[in-house]
Structures are given as structure tokens and as C-alpha cells.
N, C-alpha and C. Protein backbone atom coordinates (compact mmCIF):
# COMPACT_ATOMS: atom_id res chain seq x y z
N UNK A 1 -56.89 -43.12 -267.61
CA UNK A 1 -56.33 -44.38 -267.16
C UNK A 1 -56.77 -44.62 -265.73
N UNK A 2 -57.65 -45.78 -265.53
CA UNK A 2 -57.63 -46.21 -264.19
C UNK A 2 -56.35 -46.66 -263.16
N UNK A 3 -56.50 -46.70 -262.15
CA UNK A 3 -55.44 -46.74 -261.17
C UNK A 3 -56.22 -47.64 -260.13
N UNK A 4 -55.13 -48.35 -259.36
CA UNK A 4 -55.16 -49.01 -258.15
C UNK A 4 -55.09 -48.74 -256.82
N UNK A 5 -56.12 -48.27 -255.74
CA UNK A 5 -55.33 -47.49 -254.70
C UNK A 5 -54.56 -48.98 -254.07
N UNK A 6 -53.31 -49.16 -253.44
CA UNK A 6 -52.52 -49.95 -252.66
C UNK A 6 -51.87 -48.74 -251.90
N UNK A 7 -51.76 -49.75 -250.48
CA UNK A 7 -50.60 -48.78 -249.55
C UNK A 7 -49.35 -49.49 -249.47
N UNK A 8 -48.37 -49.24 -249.31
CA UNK A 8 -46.98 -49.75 -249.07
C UNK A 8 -46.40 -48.94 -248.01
N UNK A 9 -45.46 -49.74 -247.18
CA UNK A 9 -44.53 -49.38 -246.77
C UNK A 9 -43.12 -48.75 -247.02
N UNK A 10 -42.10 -48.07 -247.01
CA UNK A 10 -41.33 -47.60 -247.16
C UNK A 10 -40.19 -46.67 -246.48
N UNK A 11 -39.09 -46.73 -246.60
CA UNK A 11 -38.56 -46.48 -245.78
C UNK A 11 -38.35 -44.77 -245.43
N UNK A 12 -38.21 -43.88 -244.26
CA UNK A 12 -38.37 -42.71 -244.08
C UNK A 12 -37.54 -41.81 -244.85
N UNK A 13 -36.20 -42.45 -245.40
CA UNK A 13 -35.55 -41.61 -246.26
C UNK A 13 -35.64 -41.55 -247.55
N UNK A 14 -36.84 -42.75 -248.45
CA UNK A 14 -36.61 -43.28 -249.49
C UNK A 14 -38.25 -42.13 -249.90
N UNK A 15 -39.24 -41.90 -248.88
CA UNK A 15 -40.53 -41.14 -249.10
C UNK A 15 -40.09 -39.69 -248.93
N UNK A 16 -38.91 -39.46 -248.12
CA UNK A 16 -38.40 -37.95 -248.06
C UNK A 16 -37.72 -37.65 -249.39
N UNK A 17 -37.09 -38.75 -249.76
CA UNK A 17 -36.62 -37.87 -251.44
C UNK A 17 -37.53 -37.99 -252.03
N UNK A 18 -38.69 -38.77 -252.70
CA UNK A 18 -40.12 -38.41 -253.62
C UNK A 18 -40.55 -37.39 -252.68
N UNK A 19 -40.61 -37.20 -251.73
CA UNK A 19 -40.94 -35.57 -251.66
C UNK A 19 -40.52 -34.53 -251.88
N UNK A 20 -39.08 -34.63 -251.56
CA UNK A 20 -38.20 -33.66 -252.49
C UNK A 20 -38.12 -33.62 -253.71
N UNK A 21 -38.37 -34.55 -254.24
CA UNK A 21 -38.30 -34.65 -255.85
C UNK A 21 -39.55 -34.25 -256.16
N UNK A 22 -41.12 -34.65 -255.79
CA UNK A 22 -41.94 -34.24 -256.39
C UNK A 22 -42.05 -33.09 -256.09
N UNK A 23 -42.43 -31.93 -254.94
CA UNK A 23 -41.86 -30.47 -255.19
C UNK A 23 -41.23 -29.82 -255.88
N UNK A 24 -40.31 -30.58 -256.43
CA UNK A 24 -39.16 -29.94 -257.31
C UNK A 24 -39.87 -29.94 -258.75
N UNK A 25 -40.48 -31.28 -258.79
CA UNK A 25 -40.91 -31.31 -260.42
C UNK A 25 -42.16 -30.76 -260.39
N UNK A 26 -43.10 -30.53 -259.38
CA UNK A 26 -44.10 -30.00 -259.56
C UNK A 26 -45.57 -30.67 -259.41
N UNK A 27 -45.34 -32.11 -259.02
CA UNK A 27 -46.20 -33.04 -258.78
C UNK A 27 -46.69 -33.51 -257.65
N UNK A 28 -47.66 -34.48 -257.64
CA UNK A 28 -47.88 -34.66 -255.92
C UNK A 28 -46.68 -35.84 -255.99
N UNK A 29 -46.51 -36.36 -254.47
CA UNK A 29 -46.22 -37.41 -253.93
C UNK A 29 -46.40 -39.23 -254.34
N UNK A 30 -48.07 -38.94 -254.16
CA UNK A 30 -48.42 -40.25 -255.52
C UNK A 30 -48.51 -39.86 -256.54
N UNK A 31 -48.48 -39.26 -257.82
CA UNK A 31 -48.08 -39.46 -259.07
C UNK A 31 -46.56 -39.51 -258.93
N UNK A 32 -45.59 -39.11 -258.51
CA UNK A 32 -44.55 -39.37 -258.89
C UNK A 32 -43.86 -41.05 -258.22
N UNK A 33 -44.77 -41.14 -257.15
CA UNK A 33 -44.10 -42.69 -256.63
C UNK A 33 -44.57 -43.59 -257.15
N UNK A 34 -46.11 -43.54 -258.20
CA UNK A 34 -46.52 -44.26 -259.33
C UNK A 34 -45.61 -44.07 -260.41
N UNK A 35 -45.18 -43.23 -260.62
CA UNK A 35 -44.55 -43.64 -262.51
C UNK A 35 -43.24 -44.00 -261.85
N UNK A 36 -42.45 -43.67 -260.57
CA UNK A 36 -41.32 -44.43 -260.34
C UNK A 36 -41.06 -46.29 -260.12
N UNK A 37 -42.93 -46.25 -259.69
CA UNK A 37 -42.67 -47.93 -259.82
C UNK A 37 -42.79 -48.39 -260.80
N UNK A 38 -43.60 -47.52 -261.37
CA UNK A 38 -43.84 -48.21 -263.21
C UNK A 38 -42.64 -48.63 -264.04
N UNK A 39 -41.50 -47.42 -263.98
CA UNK A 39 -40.54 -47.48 -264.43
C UNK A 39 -39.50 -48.59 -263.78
N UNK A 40 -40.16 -48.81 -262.40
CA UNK A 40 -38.82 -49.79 -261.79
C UNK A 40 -39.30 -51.23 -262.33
N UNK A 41 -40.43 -51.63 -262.14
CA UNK A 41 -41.09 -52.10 -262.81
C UNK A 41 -40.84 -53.28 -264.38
N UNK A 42 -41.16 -52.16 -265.36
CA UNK A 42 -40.60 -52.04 -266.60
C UNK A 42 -38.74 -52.33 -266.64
N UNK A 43 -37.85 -51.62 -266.05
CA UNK A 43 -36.79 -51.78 -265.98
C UNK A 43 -36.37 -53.57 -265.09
N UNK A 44 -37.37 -54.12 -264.58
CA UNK A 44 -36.63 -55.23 -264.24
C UNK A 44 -37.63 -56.39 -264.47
N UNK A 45 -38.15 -56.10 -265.60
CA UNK A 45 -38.97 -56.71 -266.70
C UNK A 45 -37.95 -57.02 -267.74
N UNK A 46 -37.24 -55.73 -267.96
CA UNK A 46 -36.38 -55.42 -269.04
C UNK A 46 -35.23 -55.19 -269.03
N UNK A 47 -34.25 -55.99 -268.86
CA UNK A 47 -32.74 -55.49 -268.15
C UNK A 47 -32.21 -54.94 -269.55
N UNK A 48 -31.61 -53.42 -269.06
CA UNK A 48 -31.02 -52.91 -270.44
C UNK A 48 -31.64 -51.72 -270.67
N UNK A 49 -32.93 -51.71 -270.16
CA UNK A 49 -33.52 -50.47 -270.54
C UNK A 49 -33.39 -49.17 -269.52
N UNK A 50 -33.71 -48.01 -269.70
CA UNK A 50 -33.49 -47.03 -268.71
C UNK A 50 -34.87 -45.77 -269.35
N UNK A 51 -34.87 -45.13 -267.88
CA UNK A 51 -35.60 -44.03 -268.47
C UNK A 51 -35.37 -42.54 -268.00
N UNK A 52 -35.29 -41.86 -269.33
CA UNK A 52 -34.80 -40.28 -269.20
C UNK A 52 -35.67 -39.58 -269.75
N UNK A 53 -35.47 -38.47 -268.77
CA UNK A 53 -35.92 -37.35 -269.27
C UNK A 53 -35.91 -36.72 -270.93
N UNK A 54 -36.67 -36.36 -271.76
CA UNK A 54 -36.07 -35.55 -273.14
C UNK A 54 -36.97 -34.41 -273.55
N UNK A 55 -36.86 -34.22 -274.93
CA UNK A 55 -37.36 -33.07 -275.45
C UNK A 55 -39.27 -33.35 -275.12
N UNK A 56 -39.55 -34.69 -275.46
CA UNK A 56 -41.11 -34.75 -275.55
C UNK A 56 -41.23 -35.53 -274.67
N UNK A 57 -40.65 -35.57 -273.39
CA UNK A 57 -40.71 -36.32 -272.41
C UNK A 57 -40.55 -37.33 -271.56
N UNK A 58 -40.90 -38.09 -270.17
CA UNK A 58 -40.21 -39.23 -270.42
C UNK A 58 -40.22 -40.32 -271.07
N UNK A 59 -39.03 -41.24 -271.29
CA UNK A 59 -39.12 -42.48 -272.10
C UNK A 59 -38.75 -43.46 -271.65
N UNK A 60 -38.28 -44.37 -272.10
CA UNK A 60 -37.84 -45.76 -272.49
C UNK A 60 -36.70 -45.83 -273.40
N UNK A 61 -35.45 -46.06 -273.33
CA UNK A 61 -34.38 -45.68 -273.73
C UNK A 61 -33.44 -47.13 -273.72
N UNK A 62 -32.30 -47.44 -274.31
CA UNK A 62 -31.35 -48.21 -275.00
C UNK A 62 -30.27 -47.97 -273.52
N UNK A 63 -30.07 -48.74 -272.66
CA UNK A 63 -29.23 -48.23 -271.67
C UNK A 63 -27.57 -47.82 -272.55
N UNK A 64 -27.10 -46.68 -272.01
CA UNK A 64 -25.68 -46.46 -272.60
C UNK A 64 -25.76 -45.95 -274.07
N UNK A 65 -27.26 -45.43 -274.19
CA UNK A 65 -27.30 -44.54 -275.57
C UNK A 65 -28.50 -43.40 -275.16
N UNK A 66 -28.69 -42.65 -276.06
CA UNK A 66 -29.30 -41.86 -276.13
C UNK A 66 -30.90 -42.18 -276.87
N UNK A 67 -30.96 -43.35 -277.47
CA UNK A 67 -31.96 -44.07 -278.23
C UNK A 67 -32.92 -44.50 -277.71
N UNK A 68 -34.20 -43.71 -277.89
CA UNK A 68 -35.22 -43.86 -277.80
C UNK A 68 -35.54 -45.45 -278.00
N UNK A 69 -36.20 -46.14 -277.15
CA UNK A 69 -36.92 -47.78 -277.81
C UNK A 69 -37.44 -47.68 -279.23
N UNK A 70 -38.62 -46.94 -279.03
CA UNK A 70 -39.76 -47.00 -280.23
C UNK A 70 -38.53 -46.33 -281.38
N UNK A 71 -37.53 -45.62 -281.46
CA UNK A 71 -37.22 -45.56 -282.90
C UNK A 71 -36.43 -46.66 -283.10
N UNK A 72 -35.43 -47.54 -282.29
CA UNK A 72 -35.09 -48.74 -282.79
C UNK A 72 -36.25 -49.47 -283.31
N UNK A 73 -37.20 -49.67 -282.23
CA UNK A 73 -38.65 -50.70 -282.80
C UNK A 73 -39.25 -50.03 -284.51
N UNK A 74 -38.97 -48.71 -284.36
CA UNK A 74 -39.22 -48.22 -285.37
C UNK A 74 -38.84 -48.71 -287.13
N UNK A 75 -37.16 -48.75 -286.73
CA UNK A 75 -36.61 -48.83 -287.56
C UNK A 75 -36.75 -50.52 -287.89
N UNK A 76 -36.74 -51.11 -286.87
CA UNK A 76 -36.93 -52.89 -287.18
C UNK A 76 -37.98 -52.73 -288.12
N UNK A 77 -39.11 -52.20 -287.90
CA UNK A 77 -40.61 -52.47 -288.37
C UNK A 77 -39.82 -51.68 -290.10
N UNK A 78 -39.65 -50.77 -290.20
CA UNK A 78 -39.16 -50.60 -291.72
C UNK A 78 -38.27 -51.25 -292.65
N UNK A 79 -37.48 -51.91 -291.47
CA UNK A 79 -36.45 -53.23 -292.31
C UNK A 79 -37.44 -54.35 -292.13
N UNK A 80 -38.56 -54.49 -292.33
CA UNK A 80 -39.23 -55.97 -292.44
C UNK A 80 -38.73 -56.83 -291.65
N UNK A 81 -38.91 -56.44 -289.97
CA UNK A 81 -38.35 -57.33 -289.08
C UNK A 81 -37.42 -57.88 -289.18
N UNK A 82 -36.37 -57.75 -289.95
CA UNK A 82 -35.04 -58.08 -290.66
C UNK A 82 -33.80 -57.97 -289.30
N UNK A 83 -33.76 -59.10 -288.33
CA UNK A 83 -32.97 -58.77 -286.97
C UNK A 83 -31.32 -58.16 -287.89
N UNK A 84 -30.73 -58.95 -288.85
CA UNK A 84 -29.40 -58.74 -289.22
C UNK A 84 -29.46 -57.39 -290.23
N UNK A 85 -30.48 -57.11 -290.62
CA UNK A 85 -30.25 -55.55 -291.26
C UNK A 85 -30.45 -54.53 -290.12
N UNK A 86 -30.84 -54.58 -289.10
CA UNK A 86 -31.16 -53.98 -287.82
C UNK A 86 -30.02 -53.63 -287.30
N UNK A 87 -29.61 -54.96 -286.74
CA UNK A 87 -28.08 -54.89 -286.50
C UNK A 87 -26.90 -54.30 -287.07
N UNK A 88 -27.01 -54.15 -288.53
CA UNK A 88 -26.05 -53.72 -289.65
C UNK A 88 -26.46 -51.99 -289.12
N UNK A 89 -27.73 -51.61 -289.18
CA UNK A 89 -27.94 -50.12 -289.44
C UNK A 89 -27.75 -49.49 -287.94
N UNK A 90 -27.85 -50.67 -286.80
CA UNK A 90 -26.93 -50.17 -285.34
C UNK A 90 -26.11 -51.20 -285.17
N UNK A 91 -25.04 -50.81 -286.21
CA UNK A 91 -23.53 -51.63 -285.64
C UNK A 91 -22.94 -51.19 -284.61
N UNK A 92 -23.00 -50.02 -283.75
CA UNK A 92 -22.67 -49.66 -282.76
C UNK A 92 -22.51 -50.70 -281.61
N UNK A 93 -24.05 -50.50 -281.53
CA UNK A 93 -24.72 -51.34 -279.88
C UNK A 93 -24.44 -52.45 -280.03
N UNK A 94 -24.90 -53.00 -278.92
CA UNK A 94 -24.18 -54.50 -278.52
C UNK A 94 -25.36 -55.53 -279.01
N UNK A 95 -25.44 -56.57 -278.56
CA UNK A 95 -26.40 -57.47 -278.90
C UNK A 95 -27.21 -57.23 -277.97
N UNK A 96 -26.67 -57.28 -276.79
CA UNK A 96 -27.68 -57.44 -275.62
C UNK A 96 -28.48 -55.78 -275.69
N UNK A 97 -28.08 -54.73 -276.22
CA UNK A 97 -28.44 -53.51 -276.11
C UNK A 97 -29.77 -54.10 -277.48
N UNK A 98 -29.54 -54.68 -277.97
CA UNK A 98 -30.44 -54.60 -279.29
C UNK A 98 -31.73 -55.33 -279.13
N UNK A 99 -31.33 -56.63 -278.07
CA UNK A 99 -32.15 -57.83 -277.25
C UNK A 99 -32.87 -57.22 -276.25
N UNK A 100 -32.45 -55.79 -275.78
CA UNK A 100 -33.39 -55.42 -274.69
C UNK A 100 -34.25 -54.78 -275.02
N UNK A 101 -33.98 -53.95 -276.34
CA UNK A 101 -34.84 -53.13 -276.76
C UNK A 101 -36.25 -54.01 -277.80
N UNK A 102 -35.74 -54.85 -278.70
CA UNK A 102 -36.49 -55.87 -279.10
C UNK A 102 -37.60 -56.36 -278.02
N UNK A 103 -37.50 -56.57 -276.57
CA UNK A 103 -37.63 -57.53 -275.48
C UNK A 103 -38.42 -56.54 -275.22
N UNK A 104 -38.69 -55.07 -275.10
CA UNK A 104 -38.99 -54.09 -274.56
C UNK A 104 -40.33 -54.14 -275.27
N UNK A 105 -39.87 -53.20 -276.56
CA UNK A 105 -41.22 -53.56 -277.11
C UNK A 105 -42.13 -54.60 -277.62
N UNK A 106 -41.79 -55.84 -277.61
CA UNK A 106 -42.23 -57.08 -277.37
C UNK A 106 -43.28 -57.41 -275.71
N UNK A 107 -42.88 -56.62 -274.86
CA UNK A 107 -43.32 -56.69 -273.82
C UNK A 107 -44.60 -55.38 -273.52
N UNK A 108 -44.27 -54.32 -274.19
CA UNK A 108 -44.82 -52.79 -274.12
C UNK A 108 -45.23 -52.56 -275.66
N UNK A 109 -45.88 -53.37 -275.93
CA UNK A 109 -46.37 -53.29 -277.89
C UNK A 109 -47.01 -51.92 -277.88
N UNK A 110 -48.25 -51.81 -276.96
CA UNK A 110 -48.88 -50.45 -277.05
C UNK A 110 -48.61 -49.37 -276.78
N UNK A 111 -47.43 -49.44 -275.64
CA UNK A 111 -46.58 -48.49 -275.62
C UNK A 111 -45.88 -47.58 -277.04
N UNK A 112 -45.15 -48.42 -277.64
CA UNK A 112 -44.25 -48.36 -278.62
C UNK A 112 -45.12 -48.13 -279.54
N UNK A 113 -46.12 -49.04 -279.84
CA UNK A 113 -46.93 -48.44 -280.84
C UNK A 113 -47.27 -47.11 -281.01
N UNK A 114 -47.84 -46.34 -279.84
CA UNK A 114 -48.41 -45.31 -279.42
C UNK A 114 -47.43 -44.37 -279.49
N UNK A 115 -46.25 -44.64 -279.66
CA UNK A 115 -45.66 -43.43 -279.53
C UNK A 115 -44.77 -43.13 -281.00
N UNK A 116 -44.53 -44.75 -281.72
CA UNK A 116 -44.42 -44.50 -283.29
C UNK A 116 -45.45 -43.67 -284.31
N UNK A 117 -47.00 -44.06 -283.73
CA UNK A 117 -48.02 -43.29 -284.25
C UNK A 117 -47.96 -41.85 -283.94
N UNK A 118 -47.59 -41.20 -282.99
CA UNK A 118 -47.62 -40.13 -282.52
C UNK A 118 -46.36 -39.52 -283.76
N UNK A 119 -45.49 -40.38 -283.82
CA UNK A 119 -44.09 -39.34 -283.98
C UNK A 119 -44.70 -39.48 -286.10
N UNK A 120 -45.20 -40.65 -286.28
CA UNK A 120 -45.45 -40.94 -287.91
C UNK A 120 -46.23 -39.72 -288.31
N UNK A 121 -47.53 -39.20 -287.57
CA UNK A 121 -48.22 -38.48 -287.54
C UNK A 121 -48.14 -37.05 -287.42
N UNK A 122 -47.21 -37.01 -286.80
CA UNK A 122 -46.95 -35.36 -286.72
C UNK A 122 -46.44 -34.17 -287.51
N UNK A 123 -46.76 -33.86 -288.30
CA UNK A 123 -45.97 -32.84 -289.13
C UNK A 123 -45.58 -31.29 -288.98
N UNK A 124 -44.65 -31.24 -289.62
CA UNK A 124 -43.73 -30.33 -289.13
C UNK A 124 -43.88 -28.73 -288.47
N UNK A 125 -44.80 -28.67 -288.96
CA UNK A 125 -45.91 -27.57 -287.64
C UNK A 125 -45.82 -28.12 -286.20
N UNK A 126 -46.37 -29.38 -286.43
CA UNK A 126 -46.38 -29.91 -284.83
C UNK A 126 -45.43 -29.92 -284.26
N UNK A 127 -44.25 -30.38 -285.10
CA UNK A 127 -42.98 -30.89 -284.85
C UNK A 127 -42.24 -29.39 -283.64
N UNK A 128 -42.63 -28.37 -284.88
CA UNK A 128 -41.62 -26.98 -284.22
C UNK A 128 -43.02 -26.74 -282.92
N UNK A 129 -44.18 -26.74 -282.89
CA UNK A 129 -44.65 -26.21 -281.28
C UNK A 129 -44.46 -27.20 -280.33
N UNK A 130 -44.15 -28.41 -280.78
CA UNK A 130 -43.41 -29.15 -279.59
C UNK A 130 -42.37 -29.15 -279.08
N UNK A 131 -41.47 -29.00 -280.50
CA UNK A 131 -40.27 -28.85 -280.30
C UNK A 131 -39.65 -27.63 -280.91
N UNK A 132 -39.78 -26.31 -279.95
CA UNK A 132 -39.53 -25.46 -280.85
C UNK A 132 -37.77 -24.85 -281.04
N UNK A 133 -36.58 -25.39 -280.55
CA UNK A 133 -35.41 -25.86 -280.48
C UNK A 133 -35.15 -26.22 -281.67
N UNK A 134 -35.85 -26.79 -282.70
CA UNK A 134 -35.29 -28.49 -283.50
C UNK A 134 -35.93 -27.51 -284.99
N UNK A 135 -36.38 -26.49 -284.66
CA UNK A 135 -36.78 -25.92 -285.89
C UNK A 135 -35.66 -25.96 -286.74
N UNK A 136 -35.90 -25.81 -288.45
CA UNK A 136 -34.93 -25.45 -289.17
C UNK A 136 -35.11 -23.75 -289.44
N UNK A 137 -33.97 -23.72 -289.97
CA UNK A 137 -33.52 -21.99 -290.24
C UNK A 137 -33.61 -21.66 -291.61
N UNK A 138 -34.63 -20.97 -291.65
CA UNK A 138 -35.02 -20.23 -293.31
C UNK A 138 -33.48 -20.02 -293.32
N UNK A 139 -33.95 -20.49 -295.24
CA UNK A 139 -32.43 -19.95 -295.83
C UNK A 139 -32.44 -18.91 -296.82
């Protein structure tokens, strides 16, 4: 992936925590103050969305759930874009939780794409050296 060099300004306490933070995670300084704008970015592109940490890394998430974007987008794409069977199979969430995520990958197609292909694709070999936690237990 190509990149942009830009300089910015910023304030002395706001470059001292990405330094603390990238030390901590293990990164430089600019990669981590790049994917933090990306994400700030994306998040006010997208009101509703959030991004966390998980098992296969970071994401794009359902604010106030644990839900990955791409498996809601997921699941739309298997109900035949069907918004009210969507809704029925997450009666939970709210509308606006369902509108952001819709909005999300509507906005991040290749994103979402890319990461439904990844998860469609993987079989269960892959599944346990990625995730080797999530294995099942011979019976």
C-alpha cells in the first residue's frame, strides 16, 4: 500500500501518548499515528462505528456490541439484502446500530469485502493456527 508523506502539527501531550502507546505495542510512531487517523477518520465518516482490538485483529465494529461490521454485512448479503430479515435476525440492536453498519460497508465495500473473503475461505486448519483458542475438543 502506498502512503502519503504529510506533516502535522500536534499537541505535546497528544505525540507523547502515541509514543507511549507505540512502544508498548511495538511499532514506530508513524505507523501507529497513521492507522489512528485512519480509524478517526472512518469513525467520523461513520457515526456508530468503533474499533477494537480481537482475536484476528483490528476491526471495525457495531458501537455497544461486540460485532464485527463485515459479519453483519455478511449476514445482509445471505438474506438477499433483505433490510427487515436483517433486522429480525439482529433484533437486539437498534436501528441506528444497524444504519451504521450498513453505512459502513457501503462506504468501505473493499474493506468488508476483503475480509468476508478471507473469513469464507478459510478452513478449519486455518481457522485453529490463527485461532488456536477457538479449536474444538476431540470427543
Amino acid at each position: 500500500m502506498s502512503s502519503a508523506v504529510k506533516s502535522i502539527r500536534m499537541d505535546p501531550e497528544t505525540a507523547s501518548d502515541i509514543e507511549r502507546l507505540s512502544t508498548g505495542q511495538r511499532t514506530t510512531f508513524s505507523a501507529l499515528a497513521a492507522e489512528m487517523l485512519c480509524e478517526a477518520t472512518k469513525m467520523r465518516r461513520c457515526p456508530g462505528v468503533v474499533f477494537a482490538d480481537g482475536p484476528a485483529g483490528r476491526r471495525a465494529r457495531i458501537e455497544g456490541t461486540g460485532i464485527e461490521i463485515w459479519e453483519l454485512i455478511s449476514s445482509f448479503l445471505a438474506l438477499d439484502k433483505d433490510e427487515q430479515r436483517l433486522r429480525a435476525a439482529y433484533h437486539w440492536l437498534s436501528e441506528r446500530q444497524i444504519l451504521a453498519a450498513l453505512g459502513y460497508g457501503r462506504t468501505y465495500p473493499r474493506e468488508i469485502e476483503d475480509l468476508i473473503r478471507r473469513n469464507n475461505a478459510q478452513d478449519e486448519a486455518g481457522r485453529n493456527a490463527e485461532l488456536p483458542f477457538a479449536r474444538r475438543l476431540a470427543r
